[in-house]
N, C-alpha and C. Protein backbone atom coordinates (compact mmCIF):
# COMPACT_ATOMS: atom_id res chain seq x y z
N UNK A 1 -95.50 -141.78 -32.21
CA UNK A 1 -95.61 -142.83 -31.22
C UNK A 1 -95.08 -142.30 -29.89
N UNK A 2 -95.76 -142.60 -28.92
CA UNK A 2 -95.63 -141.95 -27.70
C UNK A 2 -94.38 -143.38 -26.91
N UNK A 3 -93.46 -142.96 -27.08
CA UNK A 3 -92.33 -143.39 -26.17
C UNK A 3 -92.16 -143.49 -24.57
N UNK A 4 -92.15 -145.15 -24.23
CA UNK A 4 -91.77 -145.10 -22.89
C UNK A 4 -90.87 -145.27 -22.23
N UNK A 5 -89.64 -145.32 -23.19
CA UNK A 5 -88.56 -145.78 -22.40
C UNK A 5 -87.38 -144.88 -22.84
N UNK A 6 -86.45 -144.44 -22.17
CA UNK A 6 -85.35 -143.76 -22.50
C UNK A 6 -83.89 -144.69 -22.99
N UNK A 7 -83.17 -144.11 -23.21
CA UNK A 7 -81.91 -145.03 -23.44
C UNK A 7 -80.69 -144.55 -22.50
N UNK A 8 -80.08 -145.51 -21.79
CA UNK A 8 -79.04 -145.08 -21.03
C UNK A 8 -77.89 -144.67 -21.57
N UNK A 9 -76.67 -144.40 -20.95
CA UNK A 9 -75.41 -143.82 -21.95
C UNK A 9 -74.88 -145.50 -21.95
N UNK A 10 -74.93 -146.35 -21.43
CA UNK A 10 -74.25 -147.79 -21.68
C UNK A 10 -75.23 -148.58 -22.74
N UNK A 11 -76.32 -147.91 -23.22
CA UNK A 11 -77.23 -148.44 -24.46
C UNK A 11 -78.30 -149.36 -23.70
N UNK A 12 -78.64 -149.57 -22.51
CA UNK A 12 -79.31 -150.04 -21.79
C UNK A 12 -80.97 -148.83 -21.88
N UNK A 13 -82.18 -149.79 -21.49
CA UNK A 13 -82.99 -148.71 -21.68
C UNK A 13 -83.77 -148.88 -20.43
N UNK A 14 -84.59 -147.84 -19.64
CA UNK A 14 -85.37 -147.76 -18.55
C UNK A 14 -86.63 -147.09 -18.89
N UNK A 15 -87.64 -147.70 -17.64
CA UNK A 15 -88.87 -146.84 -17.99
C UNK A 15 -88.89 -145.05 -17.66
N UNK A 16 -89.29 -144.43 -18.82
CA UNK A 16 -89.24 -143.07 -18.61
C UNK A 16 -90.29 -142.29 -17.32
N UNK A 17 -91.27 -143.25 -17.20
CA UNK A 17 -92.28 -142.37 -16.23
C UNK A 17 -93.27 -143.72 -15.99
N UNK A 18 -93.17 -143.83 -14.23
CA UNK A 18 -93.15 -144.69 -13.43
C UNK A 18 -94.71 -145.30 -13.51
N UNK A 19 -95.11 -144.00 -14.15
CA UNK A 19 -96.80 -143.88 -13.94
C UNK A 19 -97.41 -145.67 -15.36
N UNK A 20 -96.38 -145.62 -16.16
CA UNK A 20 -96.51 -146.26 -17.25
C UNK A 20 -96.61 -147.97 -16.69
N UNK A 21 -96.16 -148.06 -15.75
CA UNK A 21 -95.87 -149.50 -15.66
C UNK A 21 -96.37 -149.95 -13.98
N UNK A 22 -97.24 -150.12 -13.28
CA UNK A 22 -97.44 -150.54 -12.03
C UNK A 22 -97.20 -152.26 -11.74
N UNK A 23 -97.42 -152.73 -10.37
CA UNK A 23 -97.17 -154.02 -10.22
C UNK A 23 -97.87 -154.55 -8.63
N UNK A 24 -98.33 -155.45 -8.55
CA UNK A 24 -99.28 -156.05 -7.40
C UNK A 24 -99.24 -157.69 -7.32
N UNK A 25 -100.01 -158.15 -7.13
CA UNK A 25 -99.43 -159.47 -6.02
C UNK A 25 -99.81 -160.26 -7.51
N UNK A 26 -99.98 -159.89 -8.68
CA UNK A 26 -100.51 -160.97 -9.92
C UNK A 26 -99.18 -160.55 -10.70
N UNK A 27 -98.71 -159.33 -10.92
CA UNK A 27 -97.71 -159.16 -11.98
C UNK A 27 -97.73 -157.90 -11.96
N UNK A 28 -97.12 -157.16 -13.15
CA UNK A 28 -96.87 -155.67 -13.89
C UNK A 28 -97.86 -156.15 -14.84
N UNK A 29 -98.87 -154.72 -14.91
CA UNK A 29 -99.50 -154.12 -15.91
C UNK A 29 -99.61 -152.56 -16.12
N UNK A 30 -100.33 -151.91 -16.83
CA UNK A 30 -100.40 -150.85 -17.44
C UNK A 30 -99.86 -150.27 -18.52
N UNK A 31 -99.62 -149.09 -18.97
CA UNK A 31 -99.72 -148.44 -20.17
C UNK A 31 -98.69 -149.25 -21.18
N UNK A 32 -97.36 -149.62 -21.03
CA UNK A 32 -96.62 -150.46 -21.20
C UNK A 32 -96.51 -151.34 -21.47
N UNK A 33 -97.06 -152.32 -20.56
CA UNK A 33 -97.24 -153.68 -20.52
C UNK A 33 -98.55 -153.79 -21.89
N UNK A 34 -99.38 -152.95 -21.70
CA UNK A 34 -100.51 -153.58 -22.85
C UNK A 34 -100.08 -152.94 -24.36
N UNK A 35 -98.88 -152.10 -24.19
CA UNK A 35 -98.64 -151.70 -25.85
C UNK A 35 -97.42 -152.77 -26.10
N UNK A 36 -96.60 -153.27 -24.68
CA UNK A 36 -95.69 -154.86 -25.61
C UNK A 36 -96.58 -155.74 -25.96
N UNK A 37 -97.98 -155.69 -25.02
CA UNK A 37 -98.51 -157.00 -25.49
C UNK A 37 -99.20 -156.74 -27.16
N UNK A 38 -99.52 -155.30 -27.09
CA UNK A 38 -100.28 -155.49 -28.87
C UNK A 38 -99.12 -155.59 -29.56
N UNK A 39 -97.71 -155.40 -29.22
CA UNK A 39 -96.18 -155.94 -30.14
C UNK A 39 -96.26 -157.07 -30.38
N UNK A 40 -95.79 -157.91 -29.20
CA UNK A 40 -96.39 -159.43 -29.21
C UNK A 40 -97.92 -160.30 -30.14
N UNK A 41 -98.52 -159.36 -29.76
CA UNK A 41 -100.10 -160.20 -30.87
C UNK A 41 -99.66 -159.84 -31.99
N UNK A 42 -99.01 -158.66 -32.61
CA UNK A 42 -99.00 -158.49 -33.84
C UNK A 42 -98.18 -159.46 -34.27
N UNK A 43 -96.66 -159.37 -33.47
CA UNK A 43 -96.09 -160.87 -34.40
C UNK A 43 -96.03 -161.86 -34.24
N UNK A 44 -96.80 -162.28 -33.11
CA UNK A 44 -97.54 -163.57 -33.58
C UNK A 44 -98.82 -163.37 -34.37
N UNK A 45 -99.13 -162.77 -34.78
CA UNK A 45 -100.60 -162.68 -35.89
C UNK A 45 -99.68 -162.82 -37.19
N UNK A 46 -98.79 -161.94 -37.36
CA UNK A 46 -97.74 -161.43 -38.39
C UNK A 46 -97.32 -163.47 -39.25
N UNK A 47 -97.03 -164.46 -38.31
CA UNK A 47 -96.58 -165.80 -38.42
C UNK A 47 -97.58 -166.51 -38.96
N UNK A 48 -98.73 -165.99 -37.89
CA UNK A 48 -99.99 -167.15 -38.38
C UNK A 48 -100.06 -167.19 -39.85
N UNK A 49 -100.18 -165.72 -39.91
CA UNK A 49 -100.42 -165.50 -41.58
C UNK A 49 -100.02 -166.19 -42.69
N UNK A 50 -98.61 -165.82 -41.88
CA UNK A 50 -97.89 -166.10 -42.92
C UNK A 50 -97.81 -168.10 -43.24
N UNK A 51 -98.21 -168.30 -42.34
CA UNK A 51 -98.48 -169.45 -42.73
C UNK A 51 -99.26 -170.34 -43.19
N UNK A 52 -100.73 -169.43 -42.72
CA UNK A 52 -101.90 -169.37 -43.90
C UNK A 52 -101.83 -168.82 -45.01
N UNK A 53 -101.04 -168.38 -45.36
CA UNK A 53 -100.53 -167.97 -47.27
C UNK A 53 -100.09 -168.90 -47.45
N UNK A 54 -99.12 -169.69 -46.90
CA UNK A 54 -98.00 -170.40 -47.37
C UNK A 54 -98.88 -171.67 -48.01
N UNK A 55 -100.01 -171.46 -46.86
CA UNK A 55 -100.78 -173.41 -46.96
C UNK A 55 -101.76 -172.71 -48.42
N UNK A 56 -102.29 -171.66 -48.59
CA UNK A 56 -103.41 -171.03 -49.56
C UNK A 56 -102.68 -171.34 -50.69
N UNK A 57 -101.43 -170.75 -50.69
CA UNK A 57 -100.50 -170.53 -51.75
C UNK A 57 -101.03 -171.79 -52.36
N UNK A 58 -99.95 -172.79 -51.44
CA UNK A 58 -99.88 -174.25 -51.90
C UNK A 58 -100.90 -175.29 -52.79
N UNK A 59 -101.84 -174.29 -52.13
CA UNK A 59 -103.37 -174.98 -53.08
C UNK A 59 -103.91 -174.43 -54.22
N UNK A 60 -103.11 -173.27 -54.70
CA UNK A 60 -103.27 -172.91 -55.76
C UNK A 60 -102.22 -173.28 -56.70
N UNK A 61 -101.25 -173.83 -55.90
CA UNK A 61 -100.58 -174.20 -57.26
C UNK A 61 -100.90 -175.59 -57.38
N UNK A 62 -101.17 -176.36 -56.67
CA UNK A 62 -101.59 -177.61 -56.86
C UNK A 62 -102.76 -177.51 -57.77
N UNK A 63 -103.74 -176.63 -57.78
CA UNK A 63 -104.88 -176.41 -58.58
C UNK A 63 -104.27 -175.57 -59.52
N UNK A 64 -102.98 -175.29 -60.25
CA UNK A 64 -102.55 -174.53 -61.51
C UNK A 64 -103.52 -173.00 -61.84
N UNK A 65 -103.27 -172.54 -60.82
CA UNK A 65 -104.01 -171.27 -60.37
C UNK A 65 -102.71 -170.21 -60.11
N UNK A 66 -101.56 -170.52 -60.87
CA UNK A 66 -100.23 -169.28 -60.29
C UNK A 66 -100.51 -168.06 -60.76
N UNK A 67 -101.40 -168.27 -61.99
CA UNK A 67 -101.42 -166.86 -62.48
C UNK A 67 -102.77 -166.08 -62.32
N UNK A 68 -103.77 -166.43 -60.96
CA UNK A 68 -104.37 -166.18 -60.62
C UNK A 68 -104.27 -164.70 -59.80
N UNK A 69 -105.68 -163.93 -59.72
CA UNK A 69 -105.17 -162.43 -59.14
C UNK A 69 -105.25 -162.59 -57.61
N UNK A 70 -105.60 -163.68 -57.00
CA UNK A 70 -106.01 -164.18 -55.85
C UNK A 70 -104.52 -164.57 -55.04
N UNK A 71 -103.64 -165.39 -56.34
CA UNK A 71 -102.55 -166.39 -56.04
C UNK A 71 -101.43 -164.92 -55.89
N UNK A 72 -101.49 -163.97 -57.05
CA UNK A 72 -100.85 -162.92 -56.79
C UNK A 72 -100.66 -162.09 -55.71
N UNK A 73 -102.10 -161.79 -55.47
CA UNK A 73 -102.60 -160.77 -53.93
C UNK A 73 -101.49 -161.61 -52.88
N UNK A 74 -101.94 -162.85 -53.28
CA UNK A 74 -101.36 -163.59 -51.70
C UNK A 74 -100.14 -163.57 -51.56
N UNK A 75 -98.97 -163.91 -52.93
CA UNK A 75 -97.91 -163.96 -52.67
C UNK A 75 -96.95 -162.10 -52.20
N UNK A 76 -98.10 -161.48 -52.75
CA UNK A 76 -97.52 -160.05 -52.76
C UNK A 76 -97.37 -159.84 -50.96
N UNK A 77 -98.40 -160.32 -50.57
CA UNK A 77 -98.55 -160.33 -49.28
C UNK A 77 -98.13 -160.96 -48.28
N UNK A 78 -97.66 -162.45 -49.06
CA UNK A 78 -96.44 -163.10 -48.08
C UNK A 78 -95.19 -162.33 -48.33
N UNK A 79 -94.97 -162.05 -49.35
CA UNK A 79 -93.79 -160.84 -49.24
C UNK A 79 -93.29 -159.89 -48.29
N UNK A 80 -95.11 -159.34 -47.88
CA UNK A 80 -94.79 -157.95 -47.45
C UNK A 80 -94.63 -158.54 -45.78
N UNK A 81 -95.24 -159.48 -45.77
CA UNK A 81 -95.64 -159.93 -44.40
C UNK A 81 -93.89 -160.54 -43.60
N UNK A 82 -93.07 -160.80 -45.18
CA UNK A 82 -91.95 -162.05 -44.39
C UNK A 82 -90.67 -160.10 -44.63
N UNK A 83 -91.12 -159.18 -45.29
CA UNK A 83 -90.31 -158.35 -44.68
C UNK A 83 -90.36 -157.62 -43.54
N UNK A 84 -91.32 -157.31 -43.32
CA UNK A 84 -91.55 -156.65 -42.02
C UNK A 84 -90.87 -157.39 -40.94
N UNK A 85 -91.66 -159.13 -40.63
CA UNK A 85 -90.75 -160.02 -40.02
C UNK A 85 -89.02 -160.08 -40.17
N UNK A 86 -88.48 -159.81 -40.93
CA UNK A 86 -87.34 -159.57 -41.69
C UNK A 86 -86.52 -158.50 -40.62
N UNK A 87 -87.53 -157.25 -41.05
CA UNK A 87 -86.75 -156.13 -40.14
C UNK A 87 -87.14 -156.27 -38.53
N UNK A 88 -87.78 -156.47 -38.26
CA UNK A 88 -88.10 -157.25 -37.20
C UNK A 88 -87.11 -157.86 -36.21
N UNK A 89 -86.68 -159.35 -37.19
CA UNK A 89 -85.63 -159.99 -36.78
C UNK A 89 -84.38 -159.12 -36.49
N UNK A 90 -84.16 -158.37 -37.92
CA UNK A 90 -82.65 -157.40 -37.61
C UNK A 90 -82.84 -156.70 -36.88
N UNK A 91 -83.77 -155.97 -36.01
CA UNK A 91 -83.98 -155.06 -35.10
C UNK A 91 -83.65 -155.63 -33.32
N UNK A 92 -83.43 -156.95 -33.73
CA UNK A 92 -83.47 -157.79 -32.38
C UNK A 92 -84.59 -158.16 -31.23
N UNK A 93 -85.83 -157.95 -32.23
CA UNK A 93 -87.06 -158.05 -31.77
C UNK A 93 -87.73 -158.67 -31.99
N UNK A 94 -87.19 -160.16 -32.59
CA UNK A 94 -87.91 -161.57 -32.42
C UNK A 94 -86.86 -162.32 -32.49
């Protein structure tokens, strides 16, 4: 992963190369700005999900479908989906 930011000696971080980040009379964009924003879509995509499992889930057990390979896939996957979110959180990045 191509890194844009350095870390200061007070643990503070700055942009490494100026070229990464420009700004004009609408806002800051460039190289930067559009790799926080695919951070951002991912975890909000990362939530949606997970909350479309949660509702899928729900209808399979209401329909006595737990031991389904469908009901499995899904829960394996709200799993994987609520750790990532998990480290995420401990990382101080949501």
């Amino acid at each position: 992963m191509e890194r844009f930011t350095i870390r200061w000696s007070d643990g503070g971080f700055m942009i490494a190369d100026e070229t990464k980040v420009q700004h004009d009379a609408r806002g800051y964009y460039g190289d930067a700005i559009d790799k926080l924003a695919k951070f951002e879509n991912l975890c909000d995509d990362l939530r949606a999900k997970q909350a479309a499992i949660s509702k899928e889930l729900e209808s399979l057990r209401s329909d006595g479908k737990t031991h389904s390979a469908k009901f499995r896939q899904l829960l394996g996957n709200k799993i994987t989906n609520s750790h990532v979110l998990t480290l995420l959180e401990s990382s101080g990045l949501l």
